[in-house]
Protein backbone atom coordinates (compact mmCIF):
# COMPACT_ATOMS: atom_id res chain seq x y z
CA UNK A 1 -39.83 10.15 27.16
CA UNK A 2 -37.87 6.74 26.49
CA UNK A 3 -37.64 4.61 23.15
CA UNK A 4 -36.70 0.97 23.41
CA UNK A 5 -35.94 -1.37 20.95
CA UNK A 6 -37.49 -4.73 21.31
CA UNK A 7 -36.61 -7.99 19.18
CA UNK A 8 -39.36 -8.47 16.51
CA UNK A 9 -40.68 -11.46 18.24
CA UNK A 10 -41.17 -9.91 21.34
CA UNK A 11 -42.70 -6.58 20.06
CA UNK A 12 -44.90 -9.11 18.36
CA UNK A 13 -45.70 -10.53 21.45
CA UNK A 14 -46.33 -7.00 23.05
CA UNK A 15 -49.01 -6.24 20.70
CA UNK A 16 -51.21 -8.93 20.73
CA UNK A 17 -50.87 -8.95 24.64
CA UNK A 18 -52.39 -4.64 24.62
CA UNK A 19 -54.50 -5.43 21.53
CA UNK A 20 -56.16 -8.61 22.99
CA UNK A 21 -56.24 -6.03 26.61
CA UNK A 22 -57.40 -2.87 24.97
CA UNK A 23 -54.39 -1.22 27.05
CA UNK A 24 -51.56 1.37 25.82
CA UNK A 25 -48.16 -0.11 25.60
CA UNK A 26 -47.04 2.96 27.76
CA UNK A 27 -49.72 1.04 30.42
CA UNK A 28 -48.45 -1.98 29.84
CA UNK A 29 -44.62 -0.57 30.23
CA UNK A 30 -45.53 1.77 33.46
CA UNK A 31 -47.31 -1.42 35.23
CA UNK A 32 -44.01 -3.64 34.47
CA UNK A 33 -41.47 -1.40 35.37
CA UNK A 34 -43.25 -0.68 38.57
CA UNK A 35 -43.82 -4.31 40.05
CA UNK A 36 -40.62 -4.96 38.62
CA UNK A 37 -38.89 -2.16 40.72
CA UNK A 38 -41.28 -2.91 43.83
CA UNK A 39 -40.07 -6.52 44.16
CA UNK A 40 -36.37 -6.11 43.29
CA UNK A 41 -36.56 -3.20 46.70
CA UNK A 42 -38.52 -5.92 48.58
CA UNK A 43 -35.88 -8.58 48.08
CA UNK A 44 -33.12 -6.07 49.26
CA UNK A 45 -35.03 -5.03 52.52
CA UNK A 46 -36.12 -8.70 53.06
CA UNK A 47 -31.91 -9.55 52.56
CA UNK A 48 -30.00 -6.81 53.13
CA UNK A 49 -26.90 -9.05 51.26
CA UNK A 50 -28.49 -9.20 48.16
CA UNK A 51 -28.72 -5.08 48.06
CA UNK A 52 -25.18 -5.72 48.02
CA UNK A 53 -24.96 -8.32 44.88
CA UNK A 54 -23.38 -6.45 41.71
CA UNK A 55 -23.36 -3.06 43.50
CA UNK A 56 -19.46 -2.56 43.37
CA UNK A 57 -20.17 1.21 44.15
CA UNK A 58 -17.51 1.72 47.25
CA UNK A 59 -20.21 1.97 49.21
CA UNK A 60 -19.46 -0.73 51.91
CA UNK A 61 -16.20 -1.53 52.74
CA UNK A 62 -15.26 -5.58 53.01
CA UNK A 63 -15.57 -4.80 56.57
CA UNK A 64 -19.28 -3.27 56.81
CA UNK A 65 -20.15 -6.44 54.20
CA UNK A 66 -18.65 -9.00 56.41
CA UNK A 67 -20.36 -7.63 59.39
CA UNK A 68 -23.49 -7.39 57.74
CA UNK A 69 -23.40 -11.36 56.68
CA UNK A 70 -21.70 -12.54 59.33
CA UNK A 71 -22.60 -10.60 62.48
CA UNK A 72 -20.38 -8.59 65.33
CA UNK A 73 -17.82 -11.73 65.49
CA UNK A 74 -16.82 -12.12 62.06
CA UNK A 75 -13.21 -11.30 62.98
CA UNK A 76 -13.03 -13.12 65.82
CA UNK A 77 -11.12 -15.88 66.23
C-alpha cells in the first residue's frame, strides 16, 4: 500500500486524465512507475557512467569510476 500527496492542481489533473480514460488511478500509477523505472535502467545499461550519477553509495572507488570513463590508460602518463 502507498499514499502520496499530490499538489491540488496536479491531482486535478490526475482525475480528469482516469475519468476521461475510464482507468483506476492505481492503473494509471502502476503504468508510470513502470516505464518510468524501465527507461531510467535502460539509460544506465546504455551508459554505464550515468548508473554512477548521484549514487555516492561507496560502491566504486575513484579508481573503478575513472577506469570505467576513461578506459585501461587513465593513469597513464
Amino acid at each position: 500500500m502507498l499514499s502520496v500527496r499530490l499538489p491540488e492542481d496536479l491531482e486535478a489533473q490526475f482525475s480528469a486524465y482516469c475519468a476521461a480514460r475510464h482507468l483506476r488511478k492505481s492503473q494509471v500509477v502502476q503504468t508510470a512507475l513502470r516505464r518510468l523505472l524501465s527507461e531510467e535502467t535502460a539509460q544506465a545499461e546504455a551508459d554505464p557512467f550515468l548508473a554512477l550519477v548521484g549514487s555516492g553509495n561507496g560502491r566504486y572507488s575513484t579508481e573503478d569510476i575513472m577506469h570505467m570513463s576513461r578506459g585501461e590508460d587513465w593513469n597513464q602518463p
